[in-house]
N, C-alpha and C. Protein backbone atom coordinates (compact mmCIF):
# COMPACT_ATOMS: atom_id res chain seq x y z
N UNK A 1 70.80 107.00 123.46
CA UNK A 1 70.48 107.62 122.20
C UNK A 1 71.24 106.86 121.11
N UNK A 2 70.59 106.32 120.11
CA UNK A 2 71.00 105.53 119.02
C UNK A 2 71.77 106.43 117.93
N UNK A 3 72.53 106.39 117.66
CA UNK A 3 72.76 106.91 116.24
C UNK A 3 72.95 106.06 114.87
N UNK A 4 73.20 107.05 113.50
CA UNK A 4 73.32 105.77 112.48
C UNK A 4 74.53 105.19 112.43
N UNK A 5 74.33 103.90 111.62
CA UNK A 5 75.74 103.26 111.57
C UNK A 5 76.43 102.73 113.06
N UNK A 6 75.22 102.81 113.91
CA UNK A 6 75.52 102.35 115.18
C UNK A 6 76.79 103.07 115.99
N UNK A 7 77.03 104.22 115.69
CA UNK A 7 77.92 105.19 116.64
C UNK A 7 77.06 105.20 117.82
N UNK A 8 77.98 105.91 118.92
CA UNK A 8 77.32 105.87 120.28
C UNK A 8 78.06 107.41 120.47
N UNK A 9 77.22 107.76 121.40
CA UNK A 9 77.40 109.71 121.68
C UNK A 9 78.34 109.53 122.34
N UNK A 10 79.60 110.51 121.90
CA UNK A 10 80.50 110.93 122.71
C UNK A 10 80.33 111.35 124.27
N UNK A 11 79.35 111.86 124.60
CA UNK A 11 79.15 111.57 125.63
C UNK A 11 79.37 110.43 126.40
N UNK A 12 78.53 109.60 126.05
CA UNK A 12 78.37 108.20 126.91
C UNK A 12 79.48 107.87 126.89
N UNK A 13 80.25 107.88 125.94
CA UNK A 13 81.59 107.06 125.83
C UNK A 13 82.63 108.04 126.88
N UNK A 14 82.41 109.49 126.98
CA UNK A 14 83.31 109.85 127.63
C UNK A 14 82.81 109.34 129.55
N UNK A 15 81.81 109.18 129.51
CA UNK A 15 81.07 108.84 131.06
C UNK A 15 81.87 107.12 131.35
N UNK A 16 81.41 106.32 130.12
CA UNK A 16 81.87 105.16 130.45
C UNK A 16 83.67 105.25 130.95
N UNK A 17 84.50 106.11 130.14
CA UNK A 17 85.74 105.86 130.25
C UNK A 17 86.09 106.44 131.55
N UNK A 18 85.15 107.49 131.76
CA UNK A 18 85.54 107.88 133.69
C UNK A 18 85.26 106.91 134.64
N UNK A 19 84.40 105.85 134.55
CA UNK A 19 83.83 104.98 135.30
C UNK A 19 84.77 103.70 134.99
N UNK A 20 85.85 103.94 134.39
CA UNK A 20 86.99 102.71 134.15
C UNK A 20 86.65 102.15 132.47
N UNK A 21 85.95 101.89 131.74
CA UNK A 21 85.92 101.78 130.71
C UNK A 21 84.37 101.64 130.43
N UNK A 22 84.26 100.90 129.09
CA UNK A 22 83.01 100.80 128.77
C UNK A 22 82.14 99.34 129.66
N UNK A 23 82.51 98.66 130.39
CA UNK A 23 82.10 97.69 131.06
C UNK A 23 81.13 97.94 131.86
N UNK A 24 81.07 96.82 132.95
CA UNK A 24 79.94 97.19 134.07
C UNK A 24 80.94 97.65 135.27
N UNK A 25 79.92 98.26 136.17
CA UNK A 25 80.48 98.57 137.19
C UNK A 25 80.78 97.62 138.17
N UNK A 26 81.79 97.01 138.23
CA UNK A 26 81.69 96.11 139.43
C UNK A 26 82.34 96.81 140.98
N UNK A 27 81.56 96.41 141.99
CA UNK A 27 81.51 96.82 143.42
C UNK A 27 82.99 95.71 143.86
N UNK A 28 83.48 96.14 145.11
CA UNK A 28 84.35 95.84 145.93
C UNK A 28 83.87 93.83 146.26
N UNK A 29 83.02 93.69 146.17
CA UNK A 29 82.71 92.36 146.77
C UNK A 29 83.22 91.42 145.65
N UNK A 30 82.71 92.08 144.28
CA UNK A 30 82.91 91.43 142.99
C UNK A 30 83.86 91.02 143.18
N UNK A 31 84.78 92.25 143.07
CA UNK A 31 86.23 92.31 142.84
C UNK A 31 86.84 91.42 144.24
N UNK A 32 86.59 91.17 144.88
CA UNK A 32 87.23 90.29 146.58
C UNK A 32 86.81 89.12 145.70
N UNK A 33 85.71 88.48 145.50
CA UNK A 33 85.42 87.20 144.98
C UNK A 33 86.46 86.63 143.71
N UNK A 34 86.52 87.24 142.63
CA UNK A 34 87.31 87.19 141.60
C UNK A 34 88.85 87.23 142.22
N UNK A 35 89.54 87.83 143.25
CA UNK A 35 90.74 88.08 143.58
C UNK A 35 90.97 86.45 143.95
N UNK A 36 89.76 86.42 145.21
CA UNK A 36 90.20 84.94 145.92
C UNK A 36 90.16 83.87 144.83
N UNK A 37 89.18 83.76 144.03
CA UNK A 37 89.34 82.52 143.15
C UNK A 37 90.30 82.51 141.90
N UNK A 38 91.13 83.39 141.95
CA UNK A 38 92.38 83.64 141.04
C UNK A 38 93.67 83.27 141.75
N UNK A 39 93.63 83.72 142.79
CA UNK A 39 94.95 83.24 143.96
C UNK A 39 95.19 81.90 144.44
N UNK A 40 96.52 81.87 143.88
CA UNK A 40 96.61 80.28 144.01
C UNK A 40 96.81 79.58 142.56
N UNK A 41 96.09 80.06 141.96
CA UNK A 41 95.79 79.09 140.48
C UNK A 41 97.36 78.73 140.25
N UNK A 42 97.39 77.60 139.67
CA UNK A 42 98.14 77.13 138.79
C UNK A 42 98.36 77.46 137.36
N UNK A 43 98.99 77.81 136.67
CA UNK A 43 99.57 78.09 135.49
C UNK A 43 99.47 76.58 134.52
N UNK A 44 98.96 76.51 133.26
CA UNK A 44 98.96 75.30 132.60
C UNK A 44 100.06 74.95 131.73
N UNK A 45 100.56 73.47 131.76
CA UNK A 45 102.06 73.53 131.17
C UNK A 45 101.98 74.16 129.62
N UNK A 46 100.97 74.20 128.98
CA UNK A 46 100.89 75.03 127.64
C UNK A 46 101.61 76.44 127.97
N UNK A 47 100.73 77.18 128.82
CA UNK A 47 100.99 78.69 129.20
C UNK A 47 102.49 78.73 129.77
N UNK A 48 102.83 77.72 130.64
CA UNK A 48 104.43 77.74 131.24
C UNK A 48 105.14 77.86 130.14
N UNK A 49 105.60 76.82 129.06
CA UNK A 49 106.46 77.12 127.66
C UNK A 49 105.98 78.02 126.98
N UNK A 50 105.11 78.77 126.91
CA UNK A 50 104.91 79.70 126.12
C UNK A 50 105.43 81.16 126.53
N UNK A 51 104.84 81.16 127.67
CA UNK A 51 105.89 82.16 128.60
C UNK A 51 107.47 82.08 128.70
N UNK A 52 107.62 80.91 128.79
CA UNK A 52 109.23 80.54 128.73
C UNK A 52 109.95 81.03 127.36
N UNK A 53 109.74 80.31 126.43
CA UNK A 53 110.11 80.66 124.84
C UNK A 53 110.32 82.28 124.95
N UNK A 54 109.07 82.99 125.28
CA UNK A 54 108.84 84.44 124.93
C UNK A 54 109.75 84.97 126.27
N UNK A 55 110.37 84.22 127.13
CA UNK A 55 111.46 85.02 127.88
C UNK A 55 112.69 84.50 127.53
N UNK A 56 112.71 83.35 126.55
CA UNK A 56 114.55 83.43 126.26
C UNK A 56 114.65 84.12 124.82
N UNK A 57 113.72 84.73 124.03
CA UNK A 57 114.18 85.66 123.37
C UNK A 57 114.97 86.85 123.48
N UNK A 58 116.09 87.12 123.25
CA UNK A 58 117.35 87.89 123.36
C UNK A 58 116.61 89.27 123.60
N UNK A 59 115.96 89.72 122.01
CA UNK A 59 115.98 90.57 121.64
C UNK A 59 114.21 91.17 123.00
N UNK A 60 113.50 90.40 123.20
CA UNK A 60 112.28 90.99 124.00
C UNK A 60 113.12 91.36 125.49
N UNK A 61 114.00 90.28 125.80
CA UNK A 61 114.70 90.28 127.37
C UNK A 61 115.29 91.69 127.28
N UNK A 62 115.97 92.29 126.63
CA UNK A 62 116.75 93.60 126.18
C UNK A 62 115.59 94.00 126.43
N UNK A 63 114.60 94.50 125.41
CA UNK A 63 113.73 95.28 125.06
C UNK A 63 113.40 95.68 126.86
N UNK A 64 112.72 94.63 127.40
CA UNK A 64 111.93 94.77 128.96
C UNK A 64 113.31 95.44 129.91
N UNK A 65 114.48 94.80 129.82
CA UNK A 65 115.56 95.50 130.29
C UNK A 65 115.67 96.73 129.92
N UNK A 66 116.04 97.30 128.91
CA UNK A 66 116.07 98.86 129.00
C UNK A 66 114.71 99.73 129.69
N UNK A 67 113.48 98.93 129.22
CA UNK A 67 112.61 99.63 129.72
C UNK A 67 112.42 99.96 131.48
N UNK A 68 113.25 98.77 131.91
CA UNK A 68 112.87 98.54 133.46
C UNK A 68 114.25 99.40 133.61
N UNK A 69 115.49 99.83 133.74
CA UNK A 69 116.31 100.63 133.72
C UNK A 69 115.77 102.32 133.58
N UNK A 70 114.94 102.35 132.29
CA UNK A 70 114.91 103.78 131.76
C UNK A 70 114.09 104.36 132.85
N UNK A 71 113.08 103.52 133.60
CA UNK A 71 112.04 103.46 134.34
C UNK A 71 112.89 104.06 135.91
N UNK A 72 113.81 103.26 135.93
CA UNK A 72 114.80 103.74 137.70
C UNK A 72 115.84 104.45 137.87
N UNK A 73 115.94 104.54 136.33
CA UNK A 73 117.36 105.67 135.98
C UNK A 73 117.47 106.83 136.52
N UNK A 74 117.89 107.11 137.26
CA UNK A 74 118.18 108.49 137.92
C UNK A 74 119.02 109.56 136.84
N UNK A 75 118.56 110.93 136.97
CA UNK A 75 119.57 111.81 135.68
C UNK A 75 120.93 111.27 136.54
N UNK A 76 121.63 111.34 135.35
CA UNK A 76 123.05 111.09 135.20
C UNK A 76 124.28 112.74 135.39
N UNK A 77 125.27 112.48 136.57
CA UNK A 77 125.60 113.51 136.84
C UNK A 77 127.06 113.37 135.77
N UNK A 78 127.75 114.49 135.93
CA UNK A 78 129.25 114.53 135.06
C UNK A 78 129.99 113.57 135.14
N UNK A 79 130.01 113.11 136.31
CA UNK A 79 130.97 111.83 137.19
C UNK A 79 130.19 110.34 136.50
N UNK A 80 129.61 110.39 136.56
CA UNK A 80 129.04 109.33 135.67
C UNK A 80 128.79 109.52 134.14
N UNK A 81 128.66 110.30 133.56
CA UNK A 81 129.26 110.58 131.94
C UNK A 81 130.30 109.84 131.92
N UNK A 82 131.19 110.62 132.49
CA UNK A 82 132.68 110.14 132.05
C UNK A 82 133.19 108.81 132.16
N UNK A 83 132.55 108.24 133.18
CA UNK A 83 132.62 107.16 133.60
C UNK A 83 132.26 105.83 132.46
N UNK A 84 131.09 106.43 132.11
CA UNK A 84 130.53 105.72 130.99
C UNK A 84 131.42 106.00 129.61
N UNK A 85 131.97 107.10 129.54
CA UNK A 85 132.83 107.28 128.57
C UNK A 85 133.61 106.10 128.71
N UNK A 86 134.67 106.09 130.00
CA UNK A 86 135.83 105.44 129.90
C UNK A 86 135.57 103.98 129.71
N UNK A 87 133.83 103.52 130.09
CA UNK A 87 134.04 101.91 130.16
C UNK A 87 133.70 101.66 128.54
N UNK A 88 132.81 102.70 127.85
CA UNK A 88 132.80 102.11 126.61
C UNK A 88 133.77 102.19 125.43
N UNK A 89 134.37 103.88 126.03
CA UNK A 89 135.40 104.18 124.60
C UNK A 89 136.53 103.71 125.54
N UNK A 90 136.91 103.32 126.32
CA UNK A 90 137.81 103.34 126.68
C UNK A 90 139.17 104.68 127.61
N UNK A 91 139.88 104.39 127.78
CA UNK A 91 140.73 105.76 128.61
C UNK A 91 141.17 106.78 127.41
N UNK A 92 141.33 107.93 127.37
CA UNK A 92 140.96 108.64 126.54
C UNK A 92 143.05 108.76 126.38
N UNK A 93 143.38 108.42 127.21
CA UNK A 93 145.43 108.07 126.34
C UNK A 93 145.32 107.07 125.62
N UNK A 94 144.30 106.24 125.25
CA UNK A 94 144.45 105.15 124.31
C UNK A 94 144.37 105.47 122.89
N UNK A 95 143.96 107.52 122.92
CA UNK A 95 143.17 107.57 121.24
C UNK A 95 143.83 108.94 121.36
N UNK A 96 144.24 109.23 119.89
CA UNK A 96 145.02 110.76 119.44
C UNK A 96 144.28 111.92 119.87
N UNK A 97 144.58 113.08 120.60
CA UNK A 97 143.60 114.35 120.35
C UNK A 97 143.19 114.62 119.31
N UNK A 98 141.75 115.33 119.09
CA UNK A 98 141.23 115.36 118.06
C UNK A 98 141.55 116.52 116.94
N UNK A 99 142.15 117.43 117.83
CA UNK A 99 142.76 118.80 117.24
C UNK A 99 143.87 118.73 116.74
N UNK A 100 144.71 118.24 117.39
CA UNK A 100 146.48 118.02 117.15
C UNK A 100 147.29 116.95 117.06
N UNK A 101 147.00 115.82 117.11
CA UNK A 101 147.20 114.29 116.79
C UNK A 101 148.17 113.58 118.25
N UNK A 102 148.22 114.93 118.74
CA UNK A 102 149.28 114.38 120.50
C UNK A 102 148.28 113.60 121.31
N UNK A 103 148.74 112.54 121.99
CA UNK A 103 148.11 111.69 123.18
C UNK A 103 147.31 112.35 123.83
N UNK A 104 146.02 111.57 123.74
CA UNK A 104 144.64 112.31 124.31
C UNK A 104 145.23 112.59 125.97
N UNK A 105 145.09 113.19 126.99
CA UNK A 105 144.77 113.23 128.32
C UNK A 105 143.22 112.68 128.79
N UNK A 106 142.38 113.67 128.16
CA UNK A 106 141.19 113.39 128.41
C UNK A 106 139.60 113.38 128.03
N UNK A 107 138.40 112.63 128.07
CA UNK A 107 137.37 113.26 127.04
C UNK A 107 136.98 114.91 127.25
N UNK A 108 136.53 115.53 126.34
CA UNK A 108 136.07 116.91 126.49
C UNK A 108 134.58 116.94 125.57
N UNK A 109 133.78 117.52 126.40
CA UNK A 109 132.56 117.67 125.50
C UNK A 109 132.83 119.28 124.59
N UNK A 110 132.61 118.69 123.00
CA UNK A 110 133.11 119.68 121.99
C UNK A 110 131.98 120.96 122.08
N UNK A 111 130.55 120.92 122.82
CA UNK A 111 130.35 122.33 123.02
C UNK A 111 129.67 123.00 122.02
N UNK A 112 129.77 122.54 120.49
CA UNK A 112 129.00 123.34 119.71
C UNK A 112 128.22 123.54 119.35
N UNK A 113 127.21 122.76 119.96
CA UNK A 113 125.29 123.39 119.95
C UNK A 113 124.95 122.85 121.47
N UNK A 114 124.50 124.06 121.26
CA UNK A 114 123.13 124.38 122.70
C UNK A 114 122.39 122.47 122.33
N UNK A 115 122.12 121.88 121.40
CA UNK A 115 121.43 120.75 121.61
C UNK A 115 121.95 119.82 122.14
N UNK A 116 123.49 119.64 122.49
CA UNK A 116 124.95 118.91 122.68
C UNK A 116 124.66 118.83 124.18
N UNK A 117 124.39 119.83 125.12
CA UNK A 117 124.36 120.04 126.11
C UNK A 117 123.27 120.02 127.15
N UNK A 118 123.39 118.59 128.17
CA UNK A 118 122.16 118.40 128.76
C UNK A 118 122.20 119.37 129.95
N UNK A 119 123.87 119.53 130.77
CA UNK A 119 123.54 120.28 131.73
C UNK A 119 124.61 121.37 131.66
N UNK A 120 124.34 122.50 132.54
CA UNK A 120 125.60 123.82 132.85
C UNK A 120 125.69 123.76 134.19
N UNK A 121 126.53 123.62 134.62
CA UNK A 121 126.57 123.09 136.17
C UNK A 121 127.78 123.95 136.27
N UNK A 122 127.57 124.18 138.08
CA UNK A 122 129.16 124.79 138.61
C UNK A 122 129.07 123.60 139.59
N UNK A 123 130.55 123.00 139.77
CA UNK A 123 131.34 122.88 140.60
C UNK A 123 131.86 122.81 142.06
N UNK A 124 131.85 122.18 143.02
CA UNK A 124 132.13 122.37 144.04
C UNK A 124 133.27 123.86 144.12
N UNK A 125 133.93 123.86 142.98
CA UNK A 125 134.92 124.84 143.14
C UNK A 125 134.62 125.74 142.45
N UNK A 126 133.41 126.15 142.21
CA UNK A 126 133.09 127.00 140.85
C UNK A 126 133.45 127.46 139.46
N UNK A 127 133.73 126.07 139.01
CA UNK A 127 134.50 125.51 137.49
C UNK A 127 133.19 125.10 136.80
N UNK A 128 132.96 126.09 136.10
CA UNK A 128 132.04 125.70 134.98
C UNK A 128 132.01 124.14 134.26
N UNK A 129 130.77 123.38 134.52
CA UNK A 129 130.84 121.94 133.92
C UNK A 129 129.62 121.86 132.87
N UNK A 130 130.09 121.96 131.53
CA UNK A 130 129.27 121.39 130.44
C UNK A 130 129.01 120.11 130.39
N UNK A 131 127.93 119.60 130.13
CA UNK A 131 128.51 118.14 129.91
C UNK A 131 126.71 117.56 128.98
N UNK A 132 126.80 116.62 128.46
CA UNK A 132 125.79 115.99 127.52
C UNK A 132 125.49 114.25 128.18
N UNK A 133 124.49 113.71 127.78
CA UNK A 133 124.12 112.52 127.92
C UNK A 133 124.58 111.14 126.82
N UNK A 134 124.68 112.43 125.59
CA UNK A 134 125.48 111.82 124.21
C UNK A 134 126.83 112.13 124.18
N UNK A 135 126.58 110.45 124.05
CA UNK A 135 128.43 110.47 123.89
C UNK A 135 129.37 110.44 122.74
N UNK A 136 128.31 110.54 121.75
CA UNK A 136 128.99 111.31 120.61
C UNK A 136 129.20 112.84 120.38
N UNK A 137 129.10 113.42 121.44
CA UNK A 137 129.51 114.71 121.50
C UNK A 137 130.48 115.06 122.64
N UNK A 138 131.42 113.82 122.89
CA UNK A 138 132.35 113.73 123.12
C UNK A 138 133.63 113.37 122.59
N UNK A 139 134.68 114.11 122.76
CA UNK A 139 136.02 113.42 121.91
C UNK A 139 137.27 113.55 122.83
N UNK A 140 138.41 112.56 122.42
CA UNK A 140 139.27 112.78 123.38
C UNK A 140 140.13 113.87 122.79
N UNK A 141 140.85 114.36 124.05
CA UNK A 141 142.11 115.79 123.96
C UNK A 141 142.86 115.96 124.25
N UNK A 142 144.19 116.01 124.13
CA UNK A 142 145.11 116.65 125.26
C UNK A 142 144.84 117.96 126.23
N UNK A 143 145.62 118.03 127.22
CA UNK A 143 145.19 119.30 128.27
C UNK A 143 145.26 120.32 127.51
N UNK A 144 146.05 120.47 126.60
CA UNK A 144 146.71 122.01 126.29
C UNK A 144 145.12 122.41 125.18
N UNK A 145 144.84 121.28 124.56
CA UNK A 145 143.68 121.51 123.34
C UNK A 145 142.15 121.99 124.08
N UNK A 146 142.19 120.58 125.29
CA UNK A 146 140.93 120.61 126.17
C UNK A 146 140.80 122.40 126.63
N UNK A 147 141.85 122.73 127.06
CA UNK A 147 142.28 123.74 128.05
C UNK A 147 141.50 124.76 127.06
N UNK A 148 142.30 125.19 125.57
CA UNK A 148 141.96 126.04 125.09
C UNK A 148 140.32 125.99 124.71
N UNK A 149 139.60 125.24 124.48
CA UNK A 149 138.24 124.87 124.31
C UNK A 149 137.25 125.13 125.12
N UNK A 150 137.74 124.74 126.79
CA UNK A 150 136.87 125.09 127.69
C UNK A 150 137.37 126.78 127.72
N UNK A 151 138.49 127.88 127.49
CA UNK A 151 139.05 128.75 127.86
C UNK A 151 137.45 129.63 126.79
N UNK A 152 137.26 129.26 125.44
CA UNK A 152 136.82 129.72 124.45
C UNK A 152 135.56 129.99 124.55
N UNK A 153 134.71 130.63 123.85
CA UNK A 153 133.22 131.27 123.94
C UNK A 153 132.64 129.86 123.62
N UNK A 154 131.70 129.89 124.56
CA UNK A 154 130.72 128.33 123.69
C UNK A 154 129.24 129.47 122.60
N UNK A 155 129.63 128.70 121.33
CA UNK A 155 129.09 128.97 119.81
C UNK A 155 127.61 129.60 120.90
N UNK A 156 126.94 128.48 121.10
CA UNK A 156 125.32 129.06 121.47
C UNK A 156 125.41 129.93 122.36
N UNK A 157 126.43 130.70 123.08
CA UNK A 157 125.83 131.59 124.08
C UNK A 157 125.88 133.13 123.08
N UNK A 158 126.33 132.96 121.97
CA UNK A 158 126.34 133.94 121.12
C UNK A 158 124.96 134.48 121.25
N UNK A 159 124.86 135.67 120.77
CA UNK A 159 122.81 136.12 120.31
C UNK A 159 122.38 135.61 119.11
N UNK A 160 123.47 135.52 118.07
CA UNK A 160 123.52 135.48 116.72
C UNK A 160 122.77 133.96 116.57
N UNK A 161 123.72 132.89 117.38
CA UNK A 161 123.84 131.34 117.31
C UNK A 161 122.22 130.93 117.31
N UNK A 162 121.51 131.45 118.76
CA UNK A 162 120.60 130.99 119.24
C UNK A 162 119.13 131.76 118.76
C-alpha cells in the first residue's frame, strides 16, 4: 500500500523489523556461502592503519575500556569500597577527621541521604554496614567521631526525611 510523500504503513515496517530488518530474507545456505567467502580474507594495508591510528587514540582506548569493564563488573561489596578508597584517597591517617581536626583512623560513609547509599547490609557479625559506590560520600574520621555517627539516627530513616 503506497502512501503520499512515499511513507510506508507502519505495519509493513513493523513486519519487516520482526523478520530482522527491512532487507531480504536470506536462508541458512546464503548465509554459509557469504561466511565461507569472508573467512580468511585479508585486511588491506589502507584498512590496517586506519584501524591502527583509531586504536592508539588515548581517549577511544579508555572510552572501549570502561565500557568492556562496566560490561564484567560485578556489584561491588564494602570490602572493595574501601579498598578503592584507600588506593585512590589514600589511608585515611594521612588526612584530619572531618568533624574534629584529630588524625583520621578511618573512611566513614557520612549517611545523609537515602541517595548516598547503595547498600544496607548486615555483617557476618550482625553490624549494620552502610556503604555507597560514591566516593564522595565518603570522608575520613577518627574512631571516637566515626563511632558517634554510625551510633546516630541515619537522616532518611526519619518519616519526615523521606
Amino acid at each position: 500500500m503506497a502512501f503520499a510523500n512515499g511513507e510506508r504503513n507502519r505495519a509493513q515496517l513493523r513486519q519487516q523489523a520482526a523478520r530482522g530488518g527491512g532487507g531480504q530474507n536470506r536462508d541458512t545456505a546464503w548465509k554459509a556461502k557469504v561466511s565461507a567467502a569472508l573467512t580468511g580474507r585479508s585486511l588491506s594495508e589502507e584498512h590496517r592503519r586506519k584501524t591502527a591510528a583509531a586504536n592508539r587514540d588515548p581517549a577511544l582506548r579508555r572510552q572501549k575500556s570502561d565500557a568492556r569493564k562496566a560490561r564484567r563488573k560485578p556489584a561491588e561489596s564494602h570490602q572493595q569500597i574501601h579498598k578503592r578508597l584507600v588506593r585512590d584517597g589514600g589511608p585515611a591517617r594521612n588526612h584530619p577527621c572531618v568533624d574534629c581536626g584529630n588524625p583520621a583512623k578511618d573512611w566513614s560513609h557520612d549517611c545523609l541521604t537515602w541517595e548516598n547509599t547503595a547498600q544496607e547490609i548486615l555483617n557476618r557479625h550482625g553490624k549494620r554496614l552502610v556503604f555507597s559506590t560514591d566516593q564522595s560520600a565518603y570522608h575520613p574520621r577518627c574512631k571516637p567521631c566515626h563511632n558517634r555517627l554510625d551510633a546516630g539516627v541515619m537522616p532518611w530513616l526519619l518519616p519526615s526525611v523521606r
